[in-house]
Protein backbone atom coordinates (compact mmCIF):
# COMPACT_ATOMS: atom_id res chain seq x y z
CA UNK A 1 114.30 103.48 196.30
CA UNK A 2 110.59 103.68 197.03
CA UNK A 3 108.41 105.50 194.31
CA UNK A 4 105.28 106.88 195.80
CA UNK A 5 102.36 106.64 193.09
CA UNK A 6 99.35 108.01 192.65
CA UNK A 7 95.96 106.70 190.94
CA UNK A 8 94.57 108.71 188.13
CA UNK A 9 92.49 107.53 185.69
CA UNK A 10 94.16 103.92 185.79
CA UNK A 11 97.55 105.28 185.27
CA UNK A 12 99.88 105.89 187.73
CA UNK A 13 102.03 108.75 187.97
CA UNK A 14 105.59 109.46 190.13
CA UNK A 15 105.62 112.13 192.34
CA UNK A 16 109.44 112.35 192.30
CA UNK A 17 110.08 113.03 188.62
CA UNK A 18 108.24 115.28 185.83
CA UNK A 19 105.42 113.82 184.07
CA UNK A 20 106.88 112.29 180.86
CA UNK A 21 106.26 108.90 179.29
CA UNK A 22 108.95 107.62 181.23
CA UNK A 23 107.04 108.61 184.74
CA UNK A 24 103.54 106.84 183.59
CA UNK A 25 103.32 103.91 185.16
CA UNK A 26 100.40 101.30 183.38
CA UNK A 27 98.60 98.87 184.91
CA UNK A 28 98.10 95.11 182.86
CA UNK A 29 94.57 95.82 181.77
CA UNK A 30 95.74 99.37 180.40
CA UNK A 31 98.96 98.11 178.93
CA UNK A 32 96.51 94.70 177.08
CA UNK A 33 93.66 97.33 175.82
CA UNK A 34 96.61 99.69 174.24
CA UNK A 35 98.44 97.09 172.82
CA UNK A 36 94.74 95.06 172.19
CA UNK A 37 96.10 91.66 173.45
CA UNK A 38 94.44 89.53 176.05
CA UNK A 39 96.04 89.35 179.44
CA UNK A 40 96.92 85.96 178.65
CA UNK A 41 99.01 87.41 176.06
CA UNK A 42 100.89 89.77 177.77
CA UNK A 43 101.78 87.40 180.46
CA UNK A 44 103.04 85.01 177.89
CA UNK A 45 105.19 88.36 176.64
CA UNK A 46 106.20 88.68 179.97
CA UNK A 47 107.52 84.88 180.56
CA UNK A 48 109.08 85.29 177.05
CA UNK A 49 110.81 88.40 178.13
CA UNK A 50 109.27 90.82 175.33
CA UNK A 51 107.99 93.04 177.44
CA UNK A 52 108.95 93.24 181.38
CA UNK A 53 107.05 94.75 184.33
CA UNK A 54 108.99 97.24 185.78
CA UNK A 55 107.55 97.56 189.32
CA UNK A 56 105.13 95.37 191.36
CA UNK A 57 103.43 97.18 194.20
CA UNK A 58 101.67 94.18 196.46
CA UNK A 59 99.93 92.80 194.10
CA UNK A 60 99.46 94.89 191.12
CA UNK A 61 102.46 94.34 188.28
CA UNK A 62 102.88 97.96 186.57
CA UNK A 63 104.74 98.42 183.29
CA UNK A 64 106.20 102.01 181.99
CA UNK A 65 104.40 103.72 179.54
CA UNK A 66 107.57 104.34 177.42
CA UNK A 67 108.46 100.52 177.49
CA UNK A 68 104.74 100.10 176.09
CA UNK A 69 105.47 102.46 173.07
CA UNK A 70 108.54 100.89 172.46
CA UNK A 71 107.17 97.75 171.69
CA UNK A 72 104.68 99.07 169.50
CA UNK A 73 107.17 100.79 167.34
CA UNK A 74 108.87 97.31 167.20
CA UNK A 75 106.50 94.79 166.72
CA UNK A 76 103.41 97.02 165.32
């Protein structure tokens, strides 16, 4: 299934579905400043399986916003 995104405001945003939290796509930077880790951090989360990318578009690893959330309510 290919998911066409679009840029907006560092988020990314399926055209296919309704916009819920589900359908916002983050990028690493976005994910580290929400969950205010370092990038180092969140790859370590991601080797560790805490918290998994769910697509990678060439080179640019995107996480769901929902995923991101979930994890807060855990851990934070």
């Amino acid at each position: 299934m290919i998911m066409k995104v679009e840029e907006k405001d560092s988020l990314f945003i399926s055209k296919e579905q309704k916009n819920t939290d589900e359908d916002v796509l983050m990028t690493r930077k976005k994910v580290a400043e929400l969950l205010k880790i370092s990038l180092v951090t969140l790859n370590n989360h991601n080797r560790n399986g805490i918290l998994k990318p769910t697509h990678k578009i060439g080179r640019r690893i995107l996480y769901k916003k929902s995923d991101v959330l979930r994890l807060t309510q855990i851990v934070f």
